[in-house]
C-alpha atoms as a PDB file:
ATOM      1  CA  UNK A   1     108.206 -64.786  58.853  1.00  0.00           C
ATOM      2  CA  UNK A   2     106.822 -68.277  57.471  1.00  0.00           C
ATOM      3  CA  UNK A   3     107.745 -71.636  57.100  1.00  0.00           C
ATOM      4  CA  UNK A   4     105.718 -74.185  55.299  1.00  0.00           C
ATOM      5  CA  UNK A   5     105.798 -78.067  56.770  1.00  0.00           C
ATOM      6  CA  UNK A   6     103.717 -80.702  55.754  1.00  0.00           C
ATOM      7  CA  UNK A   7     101.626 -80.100  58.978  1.00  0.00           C
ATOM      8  CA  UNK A   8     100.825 -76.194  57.847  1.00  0.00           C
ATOM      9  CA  UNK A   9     102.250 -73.369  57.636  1.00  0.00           C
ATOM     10  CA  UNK A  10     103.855 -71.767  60.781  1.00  0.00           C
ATOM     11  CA  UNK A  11     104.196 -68.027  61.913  1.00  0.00           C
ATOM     12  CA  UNK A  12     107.661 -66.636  63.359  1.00  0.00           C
ATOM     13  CA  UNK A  13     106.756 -62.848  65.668  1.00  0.00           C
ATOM     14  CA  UNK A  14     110.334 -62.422  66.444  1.00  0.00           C
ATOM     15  CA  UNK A  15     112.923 -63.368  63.646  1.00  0.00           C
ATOM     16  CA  UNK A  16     112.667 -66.888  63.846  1.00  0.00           C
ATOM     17  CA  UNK A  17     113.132 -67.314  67.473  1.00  0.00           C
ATOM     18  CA  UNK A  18     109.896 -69.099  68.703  1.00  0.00           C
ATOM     19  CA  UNK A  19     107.333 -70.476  65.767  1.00  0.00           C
ATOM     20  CA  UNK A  20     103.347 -71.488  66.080  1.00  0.00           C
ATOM     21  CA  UNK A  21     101.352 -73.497  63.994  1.00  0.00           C
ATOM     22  CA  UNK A  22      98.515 -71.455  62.162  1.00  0.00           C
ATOM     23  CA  UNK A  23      95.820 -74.174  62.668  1.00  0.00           C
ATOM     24  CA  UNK A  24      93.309 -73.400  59.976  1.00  0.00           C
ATOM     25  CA  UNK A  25      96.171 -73.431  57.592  1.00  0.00           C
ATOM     26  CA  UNK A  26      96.436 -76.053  54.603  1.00  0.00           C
ATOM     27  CA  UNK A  27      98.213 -79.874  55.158  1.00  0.00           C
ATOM     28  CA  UNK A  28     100.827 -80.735  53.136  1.00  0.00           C
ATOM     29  CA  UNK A  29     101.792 -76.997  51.499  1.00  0.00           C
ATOM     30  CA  UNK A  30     104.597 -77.227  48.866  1.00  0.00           C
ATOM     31  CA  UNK A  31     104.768 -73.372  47.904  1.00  0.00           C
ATOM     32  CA  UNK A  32     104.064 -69.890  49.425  1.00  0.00           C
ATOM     33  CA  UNK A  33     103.759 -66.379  47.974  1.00  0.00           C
ATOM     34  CA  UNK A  34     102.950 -63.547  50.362  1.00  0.00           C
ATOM     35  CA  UNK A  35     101.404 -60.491  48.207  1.00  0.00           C
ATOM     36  CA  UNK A  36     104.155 -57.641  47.915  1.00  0.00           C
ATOM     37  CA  UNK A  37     101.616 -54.859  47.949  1.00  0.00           C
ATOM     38  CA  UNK A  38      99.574 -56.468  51.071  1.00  0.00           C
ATOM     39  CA  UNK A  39     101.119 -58.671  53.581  1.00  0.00           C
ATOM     40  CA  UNK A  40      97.914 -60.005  55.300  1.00  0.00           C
ATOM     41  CA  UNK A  41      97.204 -62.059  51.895  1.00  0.00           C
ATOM     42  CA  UNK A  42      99.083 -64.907  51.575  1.00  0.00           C
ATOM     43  CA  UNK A  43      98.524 -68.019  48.786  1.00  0.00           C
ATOM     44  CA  UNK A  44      99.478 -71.792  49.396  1.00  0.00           C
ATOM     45  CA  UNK A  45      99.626 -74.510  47.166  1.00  0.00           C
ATOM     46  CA  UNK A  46      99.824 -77.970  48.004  1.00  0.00           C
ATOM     47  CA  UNK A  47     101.751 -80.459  46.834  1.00  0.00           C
ATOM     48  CA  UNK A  48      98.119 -82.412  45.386  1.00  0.00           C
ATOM     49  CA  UNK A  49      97.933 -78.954  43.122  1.00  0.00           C
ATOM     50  CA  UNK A  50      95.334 -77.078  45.356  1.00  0.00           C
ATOM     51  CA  UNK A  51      95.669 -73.315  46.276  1.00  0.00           C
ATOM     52  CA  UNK A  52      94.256 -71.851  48.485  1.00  0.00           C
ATOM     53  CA  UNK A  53      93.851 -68.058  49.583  1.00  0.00           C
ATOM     54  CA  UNK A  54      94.221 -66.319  52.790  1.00  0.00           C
ATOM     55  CA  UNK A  55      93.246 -62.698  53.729  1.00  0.00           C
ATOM     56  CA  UNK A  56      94.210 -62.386  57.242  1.00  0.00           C
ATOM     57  CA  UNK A  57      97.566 -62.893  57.524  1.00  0.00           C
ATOM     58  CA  UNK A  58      97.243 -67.038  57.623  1.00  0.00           C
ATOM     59  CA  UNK A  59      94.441 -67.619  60.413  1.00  0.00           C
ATOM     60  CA  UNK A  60      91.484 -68.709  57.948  1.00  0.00           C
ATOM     61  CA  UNK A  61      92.381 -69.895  54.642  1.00  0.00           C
ATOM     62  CA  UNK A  62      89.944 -70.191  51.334  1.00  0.00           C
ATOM     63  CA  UNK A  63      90.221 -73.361  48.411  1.00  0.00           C
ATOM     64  CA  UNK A  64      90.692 -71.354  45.156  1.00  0.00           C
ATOM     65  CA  UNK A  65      88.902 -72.641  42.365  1.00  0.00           C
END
């Protein structure tokens, strides 16, 4: 489970019980969509209109161009 902050986007394990700040993640994300087909792919865009790409589930992110 996510949650986007302005701070990045945070991880949930366990149903929303304890949640940890994926550190390489983008500041200030307005919008998430986690691929249906692949879960470890996960795109961000911030509220300055940047998006960004991750592969890995969150832990290293890419600026899409």
């Amino acid at each position: 489970m996510y949650a986007a902050l302005r701070e990045g986007l945070y991880l949930s394990k366990d149903g929303g019980n304890q949640w940890s700040l994926l550190k390489k993640s983008p500041k200030g994300i307005a919008a998430i969509v986690i691929q249906p087909k692949d879960s470890s792919k996960i795109f961000a865009g911030t509220g300055d209109g940047k998006i960004f790409l991750s592969k890995d589930g969150g832990y290293s992110w890419g600026l899409q161009k």
